[in-house]
N, C-alpha and C. Protein backbone atom coordinates (compact mmCIF):
# COMPACT_ATOMS: atom_id res chain seq x y z
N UNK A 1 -44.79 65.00 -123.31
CA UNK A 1 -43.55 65.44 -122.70
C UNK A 1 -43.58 66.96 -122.58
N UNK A 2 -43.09 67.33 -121.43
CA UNK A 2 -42.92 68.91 -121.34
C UNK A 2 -42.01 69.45 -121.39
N UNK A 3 -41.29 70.24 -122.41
CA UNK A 3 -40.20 71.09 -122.72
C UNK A 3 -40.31 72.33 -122.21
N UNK A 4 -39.34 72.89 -121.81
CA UNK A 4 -39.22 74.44 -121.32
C UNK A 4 -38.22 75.10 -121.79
N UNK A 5 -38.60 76.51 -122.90
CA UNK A 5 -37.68 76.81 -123.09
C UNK A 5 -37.85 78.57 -122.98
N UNK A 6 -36.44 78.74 -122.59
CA UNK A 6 -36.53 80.40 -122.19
C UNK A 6 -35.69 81.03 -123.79
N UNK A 7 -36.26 82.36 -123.65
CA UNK A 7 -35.92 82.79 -124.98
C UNK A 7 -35.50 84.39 -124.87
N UNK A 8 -34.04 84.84 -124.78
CA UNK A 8 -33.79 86.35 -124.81
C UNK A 8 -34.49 86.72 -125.66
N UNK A 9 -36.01 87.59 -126.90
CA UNK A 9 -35.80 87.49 -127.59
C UNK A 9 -36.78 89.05 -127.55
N UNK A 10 -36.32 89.84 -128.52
CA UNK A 10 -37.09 91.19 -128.36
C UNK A 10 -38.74 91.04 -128.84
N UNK A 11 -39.58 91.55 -127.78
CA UNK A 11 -41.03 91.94 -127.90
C UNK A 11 -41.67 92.74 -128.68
N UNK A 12 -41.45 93.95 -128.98
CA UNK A 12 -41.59 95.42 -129.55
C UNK A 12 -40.89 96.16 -128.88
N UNK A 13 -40.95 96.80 -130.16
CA UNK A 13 -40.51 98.69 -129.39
C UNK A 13 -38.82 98.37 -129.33
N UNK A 14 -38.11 97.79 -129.87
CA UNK A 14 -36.48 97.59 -129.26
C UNK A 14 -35.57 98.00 -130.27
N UNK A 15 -36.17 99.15 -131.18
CA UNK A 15 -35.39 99.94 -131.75
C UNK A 15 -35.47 101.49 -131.95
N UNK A 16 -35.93 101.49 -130.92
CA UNK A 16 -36.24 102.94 -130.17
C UNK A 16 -34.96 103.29 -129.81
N UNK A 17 -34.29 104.81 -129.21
CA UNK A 17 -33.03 104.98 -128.44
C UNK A 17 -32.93 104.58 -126.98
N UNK A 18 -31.74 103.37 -127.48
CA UNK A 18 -30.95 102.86 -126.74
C UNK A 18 -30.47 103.90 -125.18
N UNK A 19 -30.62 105.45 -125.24
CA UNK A 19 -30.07 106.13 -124.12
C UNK A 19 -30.98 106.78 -123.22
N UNK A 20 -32.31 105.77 -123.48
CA UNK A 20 -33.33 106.64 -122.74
C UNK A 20 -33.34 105.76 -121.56
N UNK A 21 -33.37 106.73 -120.45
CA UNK A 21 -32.99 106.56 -118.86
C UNK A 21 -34.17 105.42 -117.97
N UNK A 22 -34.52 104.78 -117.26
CA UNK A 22 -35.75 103.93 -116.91
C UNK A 22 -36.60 105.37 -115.98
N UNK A 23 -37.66 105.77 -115.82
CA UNK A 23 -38.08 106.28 -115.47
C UNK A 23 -39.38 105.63 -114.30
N UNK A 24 -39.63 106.16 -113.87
CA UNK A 24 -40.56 105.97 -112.49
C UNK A 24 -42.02 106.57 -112.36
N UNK A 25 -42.51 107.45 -113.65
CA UNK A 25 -43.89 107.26 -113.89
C UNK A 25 -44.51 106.62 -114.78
N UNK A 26 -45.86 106.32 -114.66
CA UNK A 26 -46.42 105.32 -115.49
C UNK A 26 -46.38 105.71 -117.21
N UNK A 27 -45.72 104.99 -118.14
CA UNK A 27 -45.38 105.23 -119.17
C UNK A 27 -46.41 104.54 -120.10
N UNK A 28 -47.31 103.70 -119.36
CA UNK A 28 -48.24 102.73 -120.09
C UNK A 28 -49.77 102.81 -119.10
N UNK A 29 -50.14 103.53 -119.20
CA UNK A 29 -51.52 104.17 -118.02
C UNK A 29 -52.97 103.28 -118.58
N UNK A 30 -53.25 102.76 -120.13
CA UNK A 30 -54.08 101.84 -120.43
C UNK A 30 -53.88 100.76 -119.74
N UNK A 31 -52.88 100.17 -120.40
CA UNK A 31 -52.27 98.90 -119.92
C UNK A 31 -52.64 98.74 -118.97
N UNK A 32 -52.02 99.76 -117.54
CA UNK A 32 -51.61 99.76 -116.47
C UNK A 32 -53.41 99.23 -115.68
N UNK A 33 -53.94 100.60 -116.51
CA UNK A 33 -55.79 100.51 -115.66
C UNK A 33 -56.32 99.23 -116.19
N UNK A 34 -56.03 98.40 -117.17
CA UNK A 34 -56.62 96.88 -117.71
C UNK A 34 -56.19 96.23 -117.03
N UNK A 35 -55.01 96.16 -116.47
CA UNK A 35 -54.09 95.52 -115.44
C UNK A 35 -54.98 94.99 -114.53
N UNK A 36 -55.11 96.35 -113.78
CA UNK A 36 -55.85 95.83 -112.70
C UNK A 36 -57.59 96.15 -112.85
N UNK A 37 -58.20 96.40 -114.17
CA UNK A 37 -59.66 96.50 -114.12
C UNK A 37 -60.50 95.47 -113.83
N UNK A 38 -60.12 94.59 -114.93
CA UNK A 38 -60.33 92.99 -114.82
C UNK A 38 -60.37 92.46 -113.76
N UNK A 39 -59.59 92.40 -113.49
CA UNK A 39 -58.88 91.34 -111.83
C UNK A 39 -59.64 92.06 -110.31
N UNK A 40 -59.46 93.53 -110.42
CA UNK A 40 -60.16 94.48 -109.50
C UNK A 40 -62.09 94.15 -110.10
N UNK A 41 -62.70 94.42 -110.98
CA UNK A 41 -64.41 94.00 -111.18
C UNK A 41 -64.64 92.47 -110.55
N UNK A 42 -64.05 91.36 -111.45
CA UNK A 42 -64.10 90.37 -110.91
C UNK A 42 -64.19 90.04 -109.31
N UNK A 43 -63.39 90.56 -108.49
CA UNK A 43 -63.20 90.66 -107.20
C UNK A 43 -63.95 91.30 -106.33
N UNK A 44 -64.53 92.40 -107.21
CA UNK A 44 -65.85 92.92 -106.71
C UNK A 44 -67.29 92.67 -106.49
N UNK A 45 -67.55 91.84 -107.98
CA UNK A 45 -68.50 91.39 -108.33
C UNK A 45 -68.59 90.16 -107.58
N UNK A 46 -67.48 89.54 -107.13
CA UNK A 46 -67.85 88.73 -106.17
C UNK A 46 -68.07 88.63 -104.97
N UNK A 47 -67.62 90.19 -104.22
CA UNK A 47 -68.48 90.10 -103.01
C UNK A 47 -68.91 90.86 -102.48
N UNK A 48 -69.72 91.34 -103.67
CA UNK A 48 -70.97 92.32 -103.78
C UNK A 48 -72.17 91.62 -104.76
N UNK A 49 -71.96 90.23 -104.75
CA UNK A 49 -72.95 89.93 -105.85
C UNK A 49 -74.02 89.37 -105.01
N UNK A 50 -74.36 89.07 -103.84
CA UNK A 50 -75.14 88.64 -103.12
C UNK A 50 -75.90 89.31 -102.52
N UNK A 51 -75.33 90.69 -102.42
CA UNK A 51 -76.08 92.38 -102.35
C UNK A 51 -77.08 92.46 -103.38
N UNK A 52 -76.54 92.76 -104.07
CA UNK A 52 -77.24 93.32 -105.82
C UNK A 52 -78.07 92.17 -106.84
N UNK A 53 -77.96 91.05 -106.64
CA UNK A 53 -78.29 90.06 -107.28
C UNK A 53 -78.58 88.51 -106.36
N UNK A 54 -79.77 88.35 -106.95
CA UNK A 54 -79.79 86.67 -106.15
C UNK A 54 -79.81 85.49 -107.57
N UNK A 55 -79.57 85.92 -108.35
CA UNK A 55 -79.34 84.98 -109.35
C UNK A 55 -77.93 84.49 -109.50
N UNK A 56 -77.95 83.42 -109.28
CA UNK A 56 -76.64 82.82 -109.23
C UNK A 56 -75.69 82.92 -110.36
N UNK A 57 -76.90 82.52 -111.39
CA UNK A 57 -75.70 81.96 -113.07
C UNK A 57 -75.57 83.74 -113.40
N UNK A 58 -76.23 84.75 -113.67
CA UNK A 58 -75.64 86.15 -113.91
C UNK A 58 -74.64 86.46 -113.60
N UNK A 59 -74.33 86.13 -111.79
CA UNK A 59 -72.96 86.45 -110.92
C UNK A 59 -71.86 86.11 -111.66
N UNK A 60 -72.34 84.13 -111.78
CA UNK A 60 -71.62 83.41 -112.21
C UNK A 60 -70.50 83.91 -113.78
N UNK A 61 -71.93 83.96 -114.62
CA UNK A 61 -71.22 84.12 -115.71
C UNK A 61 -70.35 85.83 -116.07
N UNK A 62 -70.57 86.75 -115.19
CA UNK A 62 -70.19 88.10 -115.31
C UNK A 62 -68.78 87.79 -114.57
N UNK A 63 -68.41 86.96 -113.40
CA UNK A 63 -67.24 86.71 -113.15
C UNK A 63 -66.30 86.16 -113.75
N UNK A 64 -66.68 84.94 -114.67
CA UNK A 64 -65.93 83.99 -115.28
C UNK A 64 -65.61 85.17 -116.82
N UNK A 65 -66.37 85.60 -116.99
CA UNK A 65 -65.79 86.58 -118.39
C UNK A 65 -64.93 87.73 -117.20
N UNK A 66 -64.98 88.43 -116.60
CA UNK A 66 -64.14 88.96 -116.56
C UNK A 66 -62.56 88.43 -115.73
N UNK A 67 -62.48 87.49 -115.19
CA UNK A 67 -62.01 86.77 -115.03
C UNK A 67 -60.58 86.33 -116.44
N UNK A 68 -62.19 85.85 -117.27
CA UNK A 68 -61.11 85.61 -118.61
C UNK A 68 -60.47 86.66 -119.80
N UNK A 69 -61.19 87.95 -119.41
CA UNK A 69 -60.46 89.30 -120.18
C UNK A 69 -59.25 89.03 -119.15
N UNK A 70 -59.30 89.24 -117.85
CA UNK A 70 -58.00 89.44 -116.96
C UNK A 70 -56.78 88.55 -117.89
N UNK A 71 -57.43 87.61 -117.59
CA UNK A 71 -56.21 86.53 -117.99
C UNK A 71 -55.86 86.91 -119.60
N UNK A 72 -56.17 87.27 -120.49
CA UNK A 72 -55.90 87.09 -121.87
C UNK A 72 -55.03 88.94 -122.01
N UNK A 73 -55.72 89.66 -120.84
CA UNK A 73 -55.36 90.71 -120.78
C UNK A 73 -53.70 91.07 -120.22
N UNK A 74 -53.36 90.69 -118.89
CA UNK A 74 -52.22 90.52 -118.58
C UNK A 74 -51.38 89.34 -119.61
N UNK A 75 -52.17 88.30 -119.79
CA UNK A 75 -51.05 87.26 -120.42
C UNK A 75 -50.57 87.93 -121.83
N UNK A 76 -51.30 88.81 -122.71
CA UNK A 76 -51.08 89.04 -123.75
C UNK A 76 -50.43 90.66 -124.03
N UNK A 77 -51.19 91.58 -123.14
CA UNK A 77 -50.57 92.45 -123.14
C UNK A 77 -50.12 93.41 -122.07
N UNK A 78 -50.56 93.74 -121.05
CA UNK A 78 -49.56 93.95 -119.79
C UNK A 78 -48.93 93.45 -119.62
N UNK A 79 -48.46 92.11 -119.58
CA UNK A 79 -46.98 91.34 -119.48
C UNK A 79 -46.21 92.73 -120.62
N UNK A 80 -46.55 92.37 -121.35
CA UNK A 80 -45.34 92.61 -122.20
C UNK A 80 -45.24 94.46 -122.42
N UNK A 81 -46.13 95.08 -122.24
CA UNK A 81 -45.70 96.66 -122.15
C UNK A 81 -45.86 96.72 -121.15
N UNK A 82 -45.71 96.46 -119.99
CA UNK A 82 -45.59 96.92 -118.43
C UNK A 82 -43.91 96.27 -118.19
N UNK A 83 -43.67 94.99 -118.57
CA UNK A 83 -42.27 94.67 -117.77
C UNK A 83 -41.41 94.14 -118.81
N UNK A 84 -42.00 93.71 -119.84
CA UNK A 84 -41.42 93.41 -121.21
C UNK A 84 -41.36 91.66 -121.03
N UNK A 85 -41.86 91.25 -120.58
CA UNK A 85 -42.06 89.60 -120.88
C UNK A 85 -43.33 88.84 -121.09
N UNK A 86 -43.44 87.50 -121.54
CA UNK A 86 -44.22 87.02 -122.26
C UNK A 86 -44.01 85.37 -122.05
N UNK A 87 -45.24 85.06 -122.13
CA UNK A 87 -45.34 82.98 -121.91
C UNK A 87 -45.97 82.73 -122.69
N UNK A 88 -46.37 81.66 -123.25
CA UNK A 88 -47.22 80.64 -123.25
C UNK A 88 -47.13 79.19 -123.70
N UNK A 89 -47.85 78.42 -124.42
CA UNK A 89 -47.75 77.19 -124.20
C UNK A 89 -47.62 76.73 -125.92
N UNK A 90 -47.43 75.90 -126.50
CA UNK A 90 -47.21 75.62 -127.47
C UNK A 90 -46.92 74.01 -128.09
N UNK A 91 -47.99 73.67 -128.55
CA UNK A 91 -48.06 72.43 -129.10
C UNK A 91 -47.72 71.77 -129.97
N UNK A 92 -46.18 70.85 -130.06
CA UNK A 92 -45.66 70.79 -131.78
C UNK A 92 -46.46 69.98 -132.30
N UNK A 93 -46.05 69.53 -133.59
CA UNK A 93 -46.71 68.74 -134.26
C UNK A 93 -46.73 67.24 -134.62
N UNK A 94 -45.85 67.21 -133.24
CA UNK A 94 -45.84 65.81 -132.75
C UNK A 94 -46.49 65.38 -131.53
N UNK A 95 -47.36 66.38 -131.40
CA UNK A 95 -48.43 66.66 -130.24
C UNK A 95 -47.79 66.82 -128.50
N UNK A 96 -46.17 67.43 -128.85
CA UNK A 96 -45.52 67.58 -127.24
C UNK A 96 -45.90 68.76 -126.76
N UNK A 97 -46.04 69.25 -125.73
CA UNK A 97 -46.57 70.58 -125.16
C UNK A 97 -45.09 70.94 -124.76
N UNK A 98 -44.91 72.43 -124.89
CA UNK A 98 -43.32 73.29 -124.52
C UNK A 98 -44.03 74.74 -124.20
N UNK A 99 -43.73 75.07 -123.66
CA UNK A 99 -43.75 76.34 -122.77
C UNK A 99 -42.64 77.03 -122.99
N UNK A 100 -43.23 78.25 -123.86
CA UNK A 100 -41.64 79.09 -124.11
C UNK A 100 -42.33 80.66 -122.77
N UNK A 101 -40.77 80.86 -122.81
CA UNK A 101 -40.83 82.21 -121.94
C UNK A 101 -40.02 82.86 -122.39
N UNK A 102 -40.60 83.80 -122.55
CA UNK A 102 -39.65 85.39 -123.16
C UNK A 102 -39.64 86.48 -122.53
N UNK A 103 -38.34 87.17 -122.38
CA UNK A 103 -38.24 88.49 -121.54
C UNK A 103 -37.36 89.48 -122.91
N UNK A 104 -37.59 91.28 -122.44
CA UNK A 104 -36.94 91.40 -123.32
C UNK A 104 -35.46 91.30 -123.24
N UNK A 105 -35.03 91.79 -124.49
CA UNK A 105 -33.43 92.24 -124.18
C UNK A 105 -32.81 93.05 -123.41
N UNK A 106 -31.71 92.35 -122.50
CA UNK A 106 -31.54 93.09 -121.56
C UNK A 106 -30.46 94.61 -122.06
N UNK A 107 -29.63 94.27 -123.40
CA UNK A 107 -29.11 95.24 -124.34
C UNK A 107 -29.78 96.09 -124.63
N UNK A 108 -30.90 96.21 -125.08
CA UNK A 108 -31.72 96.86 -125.71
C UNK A 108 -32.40 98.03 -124.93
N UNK A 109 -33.30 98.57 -125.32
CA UNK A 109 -33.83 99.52 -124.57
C UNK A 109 -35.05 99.68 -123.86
N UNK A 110 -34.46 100.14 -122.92
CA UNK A 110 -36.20 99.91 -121.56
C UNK A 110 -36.98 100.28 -121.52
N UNK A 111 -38.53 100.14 -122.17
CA UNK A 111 -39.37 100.35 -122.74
C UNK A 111 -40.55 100.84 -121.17
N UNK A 112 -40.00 100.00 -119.92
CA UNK A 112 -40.77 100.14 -118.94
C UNK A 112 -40.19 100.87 -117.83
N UNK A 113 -40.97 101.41 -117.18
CA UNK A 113 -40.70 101.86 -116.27
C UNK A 113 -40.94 101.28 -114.49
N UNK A 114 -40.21 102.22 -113.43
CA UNK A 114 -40.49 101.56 -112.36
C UNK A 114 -42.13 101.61 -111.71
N UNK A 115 -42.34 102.04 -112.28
CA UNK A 115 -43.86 102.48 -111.76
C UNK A 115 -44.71 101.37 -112.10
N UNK A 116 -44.48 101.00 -113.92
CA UNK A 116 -45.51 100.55 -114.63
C UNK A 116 -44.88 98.68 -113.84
N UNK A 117 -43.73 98.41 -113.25
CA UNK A 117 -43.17 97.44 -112.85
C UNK A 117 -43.93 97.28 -111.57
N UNK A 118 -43.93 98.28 -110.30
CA UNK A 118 -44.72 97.67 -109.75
C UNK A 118 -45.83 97.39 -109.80
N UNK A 119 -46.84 98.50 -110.64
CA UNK A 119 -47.97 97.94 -110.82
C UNK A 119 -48.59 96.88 -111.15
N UNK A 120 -47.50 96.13 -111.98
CA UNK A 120 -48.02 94.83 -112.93
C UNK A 120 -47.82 93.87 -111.73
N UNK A 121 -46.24 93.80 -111.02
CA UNK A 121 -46.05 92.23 -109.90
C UNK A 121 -47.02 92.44 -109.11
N UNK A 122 -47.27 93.80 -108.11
CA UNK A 122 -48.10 94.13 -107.45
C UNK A 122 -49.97 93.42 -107.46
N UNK A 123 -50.26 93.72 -108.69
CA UNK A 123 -51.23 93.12 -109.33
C UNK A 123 -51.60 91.56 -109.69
N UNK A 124 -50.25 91.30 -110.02
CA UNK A 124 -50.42 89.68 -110.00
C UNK A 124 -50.19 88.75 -109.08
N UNK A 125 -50.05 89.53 -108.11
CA UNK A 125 -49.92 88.75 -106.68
C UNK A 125 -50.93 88.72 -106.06
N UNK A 126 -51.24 89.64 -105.96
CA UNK A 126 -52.69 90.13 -104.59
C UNK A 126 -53.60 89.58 -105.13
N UNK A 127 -53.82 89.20 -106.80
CA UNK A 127 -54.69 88.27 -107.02
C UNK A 127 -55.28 87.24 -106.59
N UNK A 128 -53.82 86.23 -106.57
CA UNK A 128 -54.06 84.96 -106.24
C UNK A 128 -54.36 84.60 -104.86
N UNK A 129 -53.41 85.81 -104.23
CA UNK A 129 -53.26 85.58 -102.67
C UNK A 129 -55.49 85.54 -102.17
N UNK A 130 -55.90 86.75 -102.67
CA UNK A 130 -57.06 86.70 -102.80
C UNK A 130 -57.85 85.53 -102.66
N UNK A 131 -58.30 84.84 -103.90
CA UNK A 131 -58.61 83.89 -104.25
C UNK A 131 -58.42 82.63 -103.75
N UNK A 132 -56.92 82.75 -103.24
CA UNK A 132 -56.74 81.81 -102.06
C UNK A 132 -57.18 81.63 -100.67
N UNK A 133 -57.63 83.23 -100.27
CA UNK A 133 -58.46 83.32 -99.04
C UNK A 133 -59.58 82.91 -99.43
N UNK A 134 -60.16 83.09 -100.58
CA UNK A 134 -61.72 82.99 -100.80
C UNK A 134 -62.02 81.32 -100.49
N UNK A 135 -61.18 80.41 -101.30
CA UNK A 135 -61.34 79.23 -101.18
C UNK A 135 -61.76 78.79 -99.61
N UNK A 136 -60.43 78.92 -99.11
CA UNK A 136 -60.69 78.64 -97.68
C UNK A 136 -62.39 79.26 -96.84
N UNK A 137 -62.29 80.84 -97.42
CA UNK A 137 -63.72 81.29 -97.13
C UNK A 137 -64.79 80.36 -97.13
N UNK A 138 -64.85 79.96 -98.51
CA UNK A 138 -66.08 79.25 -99.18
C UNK A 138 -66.30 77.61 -98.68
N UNK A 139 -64.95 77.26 -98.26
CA UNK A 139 -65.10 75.65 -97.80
C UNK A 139 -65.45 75.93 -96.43
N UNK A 140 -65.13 77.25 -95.72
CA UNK A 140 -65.86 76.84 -94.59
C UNK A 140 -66.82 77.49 -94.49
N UNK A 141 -67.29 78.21 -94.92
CA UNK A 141 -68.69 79.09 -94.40
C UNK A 141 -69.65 78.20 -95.34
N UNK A 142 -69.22 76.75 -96.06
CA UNK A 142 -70.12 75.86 -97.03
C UNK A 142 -70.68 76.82 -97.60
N UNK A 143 -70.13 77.46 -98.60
CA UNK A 143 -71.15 78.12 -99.53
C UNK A 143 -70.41 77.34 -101.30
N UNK A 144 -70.99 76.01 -101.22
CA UNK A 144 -69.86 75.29 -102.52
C UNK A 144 -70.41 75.19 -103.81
N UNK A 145 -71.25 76.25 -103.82
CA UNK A 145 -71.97 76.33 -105.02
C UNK A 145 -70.71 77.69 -105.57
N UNK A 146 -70.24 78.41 -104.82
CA UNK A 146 -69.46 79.43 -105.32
C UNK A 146 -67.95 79.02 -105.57
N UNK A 147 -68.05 77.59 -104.78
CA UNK A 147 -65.69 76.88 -105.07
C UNK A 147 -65.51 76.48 -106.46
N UNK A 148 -66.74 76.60 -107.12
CA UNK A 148 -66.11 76.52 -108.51
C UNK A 148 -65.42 77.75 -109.72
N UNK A 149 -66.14 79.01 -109.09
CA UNK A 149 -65.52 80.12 -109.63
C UNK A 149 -64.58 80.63 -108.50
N UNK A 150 -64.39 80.57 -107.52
CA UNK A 150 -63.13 80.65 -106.94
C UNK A 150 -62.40 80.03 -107.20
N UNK A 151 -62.40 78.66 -107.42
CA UNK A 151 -61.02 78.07 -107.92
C UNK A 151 -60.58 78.44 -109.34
N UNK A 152 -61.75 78.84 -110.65
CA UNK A 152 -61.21 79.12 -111.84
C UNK A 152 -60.59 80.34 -111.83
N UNK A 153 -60.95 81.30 -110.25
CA UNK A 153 -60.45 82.54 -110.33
C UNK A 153 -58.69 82.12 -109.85
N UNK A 154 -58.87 81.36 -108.93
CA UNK A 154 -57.05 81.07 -108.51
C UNK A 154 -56.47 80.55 -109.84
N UNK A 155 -56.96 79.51 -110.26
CA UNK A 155 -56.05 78.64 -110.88
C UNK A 155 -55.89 79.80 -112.46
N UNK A 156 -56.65 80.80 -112.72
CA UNK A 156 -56.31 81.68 -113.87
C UNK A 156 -54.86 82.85 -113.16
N UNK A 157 -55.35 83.06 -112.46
CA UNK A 157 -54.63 84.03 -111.96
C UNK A 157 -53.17 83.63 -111.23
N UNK A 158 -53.28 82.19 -111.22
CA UNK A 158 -52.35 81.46 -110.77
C UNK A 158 -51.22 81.40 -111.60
N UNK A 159 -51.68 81.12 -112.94
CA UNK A 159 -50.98 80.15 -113.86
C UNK A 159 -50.54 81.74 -114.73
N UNK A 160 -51.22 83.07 -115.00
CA UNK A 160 -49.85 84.10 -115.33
C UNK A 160 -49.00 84.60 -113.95
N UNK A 161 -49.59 84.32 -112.90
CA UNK A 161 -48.49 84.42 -112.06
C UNK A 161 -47.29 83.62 -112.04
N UNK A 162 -47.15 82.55 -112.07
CA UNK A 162 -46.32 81.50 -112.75
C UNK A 162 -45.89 81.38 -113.63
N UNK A 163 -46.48 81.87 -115.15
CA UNK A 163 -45.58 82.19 -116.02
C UNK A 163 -44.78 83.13 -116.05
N UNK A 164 -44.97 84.30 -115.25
CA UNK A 164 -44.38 85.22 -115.09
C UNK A 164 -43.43 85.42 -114.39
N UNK A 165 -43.37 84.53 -113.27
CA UNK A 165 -42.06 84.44 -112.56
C UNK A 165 -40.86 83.57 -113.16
N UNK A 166 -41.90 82.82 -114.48
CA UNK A 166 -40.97 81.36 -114.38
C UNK A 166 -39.73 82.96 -116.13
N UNK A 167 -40.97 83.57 -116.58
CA UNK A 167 -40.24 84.77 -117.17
C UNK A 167 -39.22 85.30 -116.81
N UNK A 168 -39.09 85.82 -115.68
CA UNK A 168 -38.70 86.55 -114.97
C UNK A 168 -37.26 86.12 -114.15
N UNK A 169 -37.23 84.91 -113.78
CA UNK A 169 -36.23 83.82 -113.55
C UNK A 169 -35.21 83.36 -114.78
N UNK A 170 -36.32 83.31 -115.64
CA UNK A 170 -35.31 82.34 -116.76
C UNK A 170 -36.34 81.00 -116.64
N UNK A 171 -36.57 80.47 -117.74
CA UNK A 171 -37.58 79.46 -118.19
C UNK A 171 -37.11 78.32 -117.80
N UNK A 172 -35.61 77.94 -117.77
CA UNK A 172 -35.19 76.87 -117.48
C UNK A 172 -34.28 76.15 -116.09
N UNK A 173 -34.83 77.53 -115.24
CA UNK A 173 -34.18 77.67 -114.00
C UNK A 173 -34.88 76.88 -113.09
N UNK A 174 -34.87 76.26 -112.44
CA UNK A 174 -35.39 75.30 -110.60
C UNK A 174 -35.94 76.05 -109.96
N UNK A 175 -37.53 76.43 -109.59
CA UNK A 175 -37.29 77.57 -109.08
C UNK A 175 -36.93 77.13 -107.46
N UNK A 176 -37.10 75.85 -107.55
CA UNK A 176 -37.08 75.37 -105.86
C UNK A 176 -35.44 75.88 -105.69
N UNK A 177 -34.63 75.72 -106.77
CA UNK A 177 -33.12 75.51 -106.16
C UNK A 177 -32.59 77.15 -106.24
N UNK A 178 -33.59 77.53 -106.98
CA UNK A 178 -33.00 79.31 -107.13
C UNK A 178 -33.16 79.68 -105.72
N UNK A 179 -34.81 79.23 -104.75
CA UNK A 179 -35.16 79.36 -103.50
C UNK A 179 -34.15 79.67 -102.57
N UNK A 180 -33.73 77.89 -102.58
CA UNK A 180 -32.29 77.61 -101.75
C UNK A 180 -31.49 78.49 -102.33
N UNK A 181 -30.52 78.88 -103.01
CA UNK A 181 -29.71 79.69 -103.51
C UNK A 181 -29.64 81.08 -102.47
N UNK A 182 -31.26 82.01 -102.97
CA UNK A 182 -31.55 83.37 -102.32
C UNK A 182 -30.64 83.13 -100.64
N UNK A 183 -31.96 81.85 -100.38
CA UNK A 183 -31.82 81.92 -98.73
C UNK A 183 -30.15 81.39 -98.60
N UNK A 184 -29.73 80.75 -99.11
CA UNK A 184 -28.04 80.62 -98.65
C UNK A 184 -27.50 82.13 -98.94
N UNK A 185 -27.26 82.41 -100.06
CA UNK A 185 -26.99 84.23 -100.00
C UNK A 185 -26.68 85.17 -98.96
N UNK A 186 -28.60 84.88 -98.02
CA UNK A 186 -28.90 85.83 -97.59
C UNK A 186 -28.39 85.68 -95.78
N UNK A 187 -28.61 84.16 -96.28
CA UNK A 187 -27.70 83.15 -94.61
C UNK A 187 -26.46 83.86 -94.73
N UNK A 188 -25.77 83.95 -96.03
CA UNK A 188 -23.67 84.35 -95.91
C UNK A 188 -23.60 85.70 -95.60
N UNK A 189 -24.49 86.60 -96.07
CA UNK A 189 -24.65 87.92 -95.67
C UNK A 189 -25.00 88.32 -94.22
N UNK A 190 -25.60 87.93 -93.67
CA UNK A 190 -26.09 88.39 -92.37
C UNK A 190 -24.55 87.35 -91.35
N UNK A 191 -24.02 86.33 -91.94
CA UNK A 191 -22.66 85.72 -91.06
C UNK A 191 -21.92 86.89 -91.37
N UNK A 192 -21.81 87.65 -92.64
CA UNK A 192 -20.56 88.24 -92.66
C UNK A 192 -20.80 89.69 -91.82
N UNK A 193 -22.06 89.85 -91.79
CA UNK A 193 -22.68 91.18 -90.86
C UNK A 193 -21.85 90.84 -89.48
N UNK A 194 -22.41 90.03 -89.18
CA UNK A 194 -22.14 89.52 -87.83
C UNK A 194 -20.74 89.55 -87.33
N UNK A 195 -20.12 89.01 -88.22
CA UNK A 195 -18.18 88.35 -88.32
C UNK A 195 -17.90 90.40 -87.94
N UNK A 196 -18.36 91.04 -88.86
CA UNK A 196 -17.68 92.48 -89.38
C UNK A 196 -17.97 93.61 -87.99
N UNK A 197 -18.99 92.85 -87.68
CA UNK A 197 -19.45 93.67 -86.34
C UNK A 197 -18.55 93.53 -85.06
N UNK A 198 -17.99 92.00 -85.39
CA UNK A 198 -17.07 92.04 -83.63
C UNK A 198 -15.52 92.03 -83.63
């Protein structure tokens, strides 16, 4: 059975002063360059590895590790000092799987900035979007000796993108119905544009 549960619950750092302003340069510049080191080599190494190398399993295995720093890297710690949230999965001991998601307190004090914010969504998007071209790449130019590390590259990069939104939302939110929600919103806004204009 799959449980989902979202959790206000503080990360670090949330007894620092409460009156410090959100700022707009990068306040976390490690973080920030692991962010995207990982995810940026990986992406490289894959299509530049047919240049530099004709050995397949080297390519292979230099992608899939960095690949998996990315993932352990954002999931564990750029999530959480770049935007202040956090996922993962959790197995009780009645063997049910639950997925908690944590953001920080929104009381508390803002540890991130706008900068270090876009860098991180920025980053976890262009990933997947990536990886998703590659697939398509690779099924048609038949090169299917390589759709197996393209897909471990989507489906990694997939799944903190997804935790991160499902963060970012609230753990226990629809995201299909939040969807509908936006777009009705954004439907009443542009009627009332319209109404105000004539």
């Amino acid at each position: 059975m799959l449980r989902q549960d979202a959790q206000d619950a503080p990360l670090f750092g949330e007894d620092h002063d409460h009156d410090e302003p959100r700022r707009s340069n990068i306040r976390h510049p490690v973080a920030s360059f692991f962010h995207l080191f990982f995810r940026t080599s990986a992406i490289l190494v894959y299509l530049l590895c047919d240049m530099f190398s004709s050995r397949f399993m080297v390519c292979m295995v230099t992608i899939i590790l960095l690949l998996s720093c990315d993932f352990w890297t954002v999931k564990n710690v750029s999530g959480r000092l770049l935007v202040g949230l956090r996922w993962w999965n959790q197995v009780d001991s009645d063997g049910r799987s639950r997925w908690v998601f944590e953001s920080r307190k929104t009381h508390g004090v803002n540890t991130t900035s706008d900068a270090d914010s876009r860098i991180f969504w920025l980053g976890l998007i262009v990933g997947p979007i990536f990886w998703i071209l590659m697939v398509f790449s690779t099924i048609f130019s038949f090169k299917i000796k390589w759709l197996a590390i393209v897909i471990m590259g989507l489906v990694l990069q997939w799944a903190n993108l997804y935790g991160y939104v499902r963060c970012k939302v609230g753990g226990k939110s629809n995201l299909g119905s939040m969807a509908k929600n936006y777009l009705g919103v954004q439907i009443l806004k542009q009627a009332m544009k319209k109404t105000e204009g004539v």
